[in-house]
Protein backbone atom coordinates (compact mmCIF):
# COMPACT_ATOMS: atom_id res chain seq x y z
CA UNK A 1 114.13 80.13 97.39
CA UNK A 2 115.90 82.75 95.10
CA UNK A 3 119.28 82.84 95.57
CA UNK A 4 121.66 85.85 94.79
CA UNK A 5 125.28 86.00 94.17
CA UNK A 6 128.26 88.25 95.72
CA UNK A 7 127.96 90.93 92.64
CA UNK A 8 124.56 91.69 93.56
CA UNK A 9 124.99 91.32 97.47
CA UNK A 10 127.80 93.80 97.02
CA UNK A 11 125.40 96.13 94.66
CA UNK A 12 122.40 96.14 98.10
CA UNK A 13 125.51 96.87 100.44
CA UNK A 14 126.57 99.29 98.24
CA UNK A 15 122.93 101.01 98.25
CA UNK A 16 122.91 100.27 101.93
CA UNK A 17 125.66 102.29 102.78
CA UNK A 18 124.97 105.31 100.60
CA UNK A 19 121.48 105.32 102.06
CA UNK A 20 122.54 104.88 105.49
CA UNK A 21 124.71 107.71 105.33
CA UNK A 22 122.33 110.15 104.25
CA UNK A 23 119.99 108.59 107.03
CA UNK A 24 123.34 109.30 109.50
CA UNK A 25 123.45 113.02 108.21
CA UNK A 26 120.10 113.83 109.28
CA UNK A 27 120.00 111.99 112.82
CA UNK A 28 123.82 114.13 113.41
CA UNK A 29 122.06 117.06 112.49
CA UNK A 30 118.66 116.38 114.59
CA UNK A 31 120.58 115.36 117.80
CA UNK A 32 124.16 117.65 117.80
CA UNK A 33 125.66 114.66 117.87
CA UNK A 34 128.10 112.64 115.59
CA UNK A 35 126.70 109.32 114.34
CA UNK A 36 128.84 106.01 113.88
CA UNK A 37 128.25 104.02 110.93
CA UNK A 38 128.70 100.58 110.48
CA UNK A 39 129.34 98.43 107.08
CA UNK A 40 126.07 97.13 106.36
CA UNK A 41 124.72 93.43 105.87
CA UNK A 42 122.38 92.81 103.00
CA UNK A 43 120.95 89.18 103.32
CA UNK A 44 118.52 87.40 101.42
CA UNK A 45 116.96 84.88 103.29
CA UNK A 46 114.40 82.71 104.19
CA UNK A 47 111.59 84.27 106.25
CA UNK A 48 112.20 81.38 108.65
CA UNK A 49 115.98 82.54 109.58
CA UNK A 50 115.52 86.46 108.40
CA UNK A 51 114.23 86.77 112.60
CA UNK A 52 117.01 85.12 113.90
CA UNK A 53 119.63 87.02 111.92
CA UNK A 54 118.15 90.64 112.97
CA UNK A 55 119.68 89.79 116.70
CA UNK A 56 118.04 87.85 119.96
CA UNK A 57 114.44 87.72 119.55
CA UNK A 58 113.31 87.31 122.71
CA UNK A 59 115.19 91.02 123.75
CA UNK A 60 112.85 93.93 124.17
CA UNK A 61 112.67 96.67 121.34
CA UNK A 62 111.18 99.36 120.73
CA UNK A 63 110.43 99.44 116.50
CA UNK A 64 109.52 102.31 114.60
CA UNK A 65 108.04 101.43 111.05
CA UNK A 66 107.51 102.93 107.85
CA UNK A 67 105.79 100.76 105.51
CA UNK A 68 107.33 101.61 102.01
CA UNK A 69 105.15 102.08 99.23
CA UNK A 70 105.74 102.85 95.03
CA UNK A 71 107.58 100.93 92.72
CA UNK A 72 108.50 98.70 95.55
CA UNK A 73 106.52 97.34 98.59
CA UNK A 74 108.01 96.55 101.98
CA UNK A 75 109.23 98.41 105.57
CA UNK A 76 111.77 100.53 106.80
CA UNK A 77 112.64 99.19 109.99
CA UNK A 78 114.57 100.87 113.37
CA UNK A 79 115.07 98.75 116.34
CA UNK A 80 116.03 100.24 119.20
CA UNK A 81 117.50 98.63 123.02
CA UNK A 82 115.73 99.91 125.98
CA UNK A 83 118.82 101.85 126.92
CA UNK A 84 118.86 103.67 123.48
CA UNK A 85 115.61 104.63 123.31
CA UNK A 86 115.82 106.56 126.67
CA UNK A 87 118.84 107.66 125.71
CA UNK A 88 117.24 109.04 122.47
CA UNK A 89 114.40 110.71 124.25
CA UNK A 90 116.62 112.24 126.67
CA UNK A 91 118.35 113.93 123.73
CA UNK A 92 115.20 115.24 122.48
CA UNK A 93 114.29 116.85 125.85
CA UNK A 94 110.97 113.99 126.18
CA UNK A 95 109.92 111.74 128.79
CA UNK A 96 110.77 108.07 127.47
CA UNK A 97 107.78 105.24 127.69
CA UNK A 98 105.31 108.40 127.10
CA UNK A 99 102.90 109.26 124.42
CA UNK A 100 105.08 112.21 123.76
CA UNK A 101 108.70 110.32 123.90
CA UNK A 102 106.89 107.31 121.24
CA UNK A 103 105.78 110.78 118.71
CA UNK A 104 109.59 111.90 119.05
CA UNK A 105 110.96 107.91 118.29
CA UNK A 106 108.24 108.18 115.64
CA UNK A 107 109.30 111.29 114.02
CA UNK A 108 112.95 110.00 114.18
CA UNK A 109 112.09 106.89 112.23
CA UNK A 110 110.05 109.54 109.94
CA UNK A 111 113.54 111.41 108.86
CA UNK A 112 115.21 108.88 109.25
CA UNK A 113 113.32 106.34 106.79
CA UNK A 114 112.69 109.37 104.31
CA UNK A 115 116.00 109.89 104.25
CA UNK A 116 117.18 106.49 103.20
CA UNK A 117 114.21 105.83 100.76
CA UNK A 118 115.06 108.79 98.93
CA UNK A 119 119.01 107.90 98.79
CA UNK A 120 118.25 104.60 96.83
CA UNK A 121 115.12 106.23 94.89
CA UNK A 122 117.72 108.80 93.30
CA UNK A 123 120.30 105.73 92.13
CA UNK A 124 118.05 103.16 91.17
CA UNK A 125 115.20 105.86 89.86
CA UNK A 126 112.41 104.11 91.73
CA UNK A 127 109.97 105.86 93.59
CA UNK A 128 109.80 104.77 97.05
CA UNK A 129 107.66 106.65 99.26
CA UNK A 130 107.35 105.90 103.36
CA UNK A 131 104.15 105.85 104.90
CA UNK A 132 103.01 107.14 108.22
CA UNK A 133 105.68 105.74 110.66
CA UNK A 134 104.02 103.59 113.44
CA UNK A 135 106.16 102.49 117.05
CA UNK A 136 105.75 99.53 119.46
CA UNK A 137 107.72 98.24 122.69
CA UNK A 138 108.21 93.90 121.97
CA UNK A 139 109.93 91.35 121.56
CA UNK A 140 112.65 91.92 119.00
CA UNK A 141 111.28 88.29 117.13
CA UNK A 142 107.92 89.36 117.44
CA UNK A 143 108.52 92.68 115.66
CA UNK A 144 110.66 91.02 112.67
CA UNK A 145 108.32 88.59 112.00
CA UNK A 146 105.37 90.94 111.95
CA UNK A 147 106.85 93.10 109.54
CA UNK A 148 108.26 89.77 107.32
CA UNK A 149 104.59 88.46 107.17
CA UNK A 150 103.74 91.87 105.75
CA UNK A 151 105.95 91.90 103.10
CA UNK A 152 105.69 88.53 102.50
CA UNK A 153 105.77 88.13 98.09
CA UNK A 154 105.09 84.22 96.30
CA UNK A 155 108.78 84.09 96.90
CA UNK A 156 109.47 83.41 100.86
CA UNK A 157 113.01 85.20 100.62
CA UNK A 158 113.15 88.44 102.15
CA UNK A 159 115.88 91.26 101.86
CA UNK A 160 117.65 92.67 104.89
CA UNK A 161 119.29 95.44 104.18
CA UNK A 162 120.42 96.09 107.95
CA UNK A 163 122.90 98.82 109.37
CA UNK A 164 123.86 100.09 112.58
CA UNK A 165 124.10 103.72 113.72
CA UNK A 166 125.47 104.95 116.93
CA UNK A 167 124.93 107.93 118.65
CA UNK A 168 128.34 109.35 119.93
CA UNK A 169 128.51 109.76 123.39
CA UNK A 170 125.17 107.14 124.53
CA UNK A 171 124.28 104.02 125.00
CA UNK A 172 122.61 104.25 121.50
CA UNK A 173 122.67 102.04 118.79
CA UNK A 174 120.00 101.73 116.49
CA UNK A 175 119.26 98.67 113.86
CA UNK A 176 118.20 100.07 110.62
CA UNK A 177 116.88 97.69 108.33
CA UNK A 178 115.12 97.48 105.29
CA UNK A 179 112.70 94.55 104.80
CA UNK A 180 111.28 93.82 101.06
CA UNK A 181 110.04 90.77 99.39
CA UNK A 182 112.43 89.11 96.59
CA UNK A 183 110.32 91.00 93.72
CA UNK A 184 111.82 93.93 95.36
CA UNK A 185 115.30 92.87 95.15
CA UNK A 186 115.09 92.25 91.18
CA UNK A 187 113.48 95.79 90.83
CA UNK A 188 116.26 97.36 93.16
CA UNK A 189 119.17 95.52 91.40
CA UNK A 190 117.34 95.81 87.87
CA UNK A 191 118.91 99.94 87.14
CA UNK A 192 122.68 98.38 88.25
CA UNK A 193 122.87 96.02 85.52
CA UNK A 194 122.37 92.87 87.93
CA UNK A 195 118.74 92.14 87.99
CA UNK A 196 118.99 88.39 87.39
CA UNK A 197 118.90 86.00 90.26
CA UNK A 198 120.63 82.69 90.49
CA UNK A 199 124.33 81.81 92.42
């Protein structure tokens, strides 16, 4: 397993929260509403421990993802709690657990992934491009390790890059995470000066 060290933890964070922020930005400015923000995590792990450190698998999610594609492959992740994702659909005027209230999560995720992708494209200069988002209701370990087995590299470390934004006012909070193979990581860390891994 590659191993990385606190300069170049602190250098994802870093990207994390400037990305995050921008991703903030455009959910305020989609819902009315301001948008907490909290200091991100960026983990590289094991695939085998990545699930559990997302939150309790066996809760129910709903997860819209953007596969990322470009210079770097991997997802764009949002989890959302039952509560939150009724809460979100509520905002938006849509019936929740409908075809239309999923298209409205979906489009969320949309922004909200091109948003962050973007951020970190224009400091590290990569082009990172989201695909078509896709949603499904499961079991939050079910989800993780779905997407984990997609981006799954010859390494079996995975970057988390995971924040937490919450809607002001509802019982919203929404896991944003970026998932990426360890190839990504060197590529990502590679424009800051820190590309090498090792403790």
């Amino acid at each position: 397993m590659t191993t990385y060290n606190e300069s170049q933890l602190d250098a994802l964070r870093e990207l994390a929260n400037i990305a995050s922020g921008t991703a903030a930005t455009s959910l305020s400015q989609m819902l009315g509403r301001e948008i907490g923000l909290s200091v991100p995590r960026a983990l590289a792990l094991p695939f085998a421990d990545a699930v559990d450190a997302v939150g309790e698998p066996s809760e129910t999610v709903t997860a819209v993802a953007l596969p990322v594609d470009g210079d770097i492959s991997g997802a764009v992740l949002l989890l959302i709690d039952e509560a939150g994702a009724a809460a979100l659909c509520g905002l938006l005027g849509v019936e929740p657990d409908s075809e239309i209230g999923d298209s409205a999560l979906c489009e969320i995720g949309n922004i909200l992934g091109a948003g962050y992708l973007s951020a970190i494209g224009a400091i590290t200069g990569h082009e990172l491009l989201p695909c078509p988002p896709h949603s499904a209701t499961d079991m939050l370990g079910a989800v993780v390790a779905s997407m984990l087995a997609q981006a799954a590299g010859a390494d079996d470390t995975a970057l988390l890059l995971d924040s937490e934004l919450d809607v002001a006012g509802e019982p919203c909070a929404i896991s944003f995470l970026l998932i990426a193979e360890a190839d990504a990581i060197s590529h990502l860390l590679a424009p800051l000066g820190l590309a090498s891994g090792g403790a």
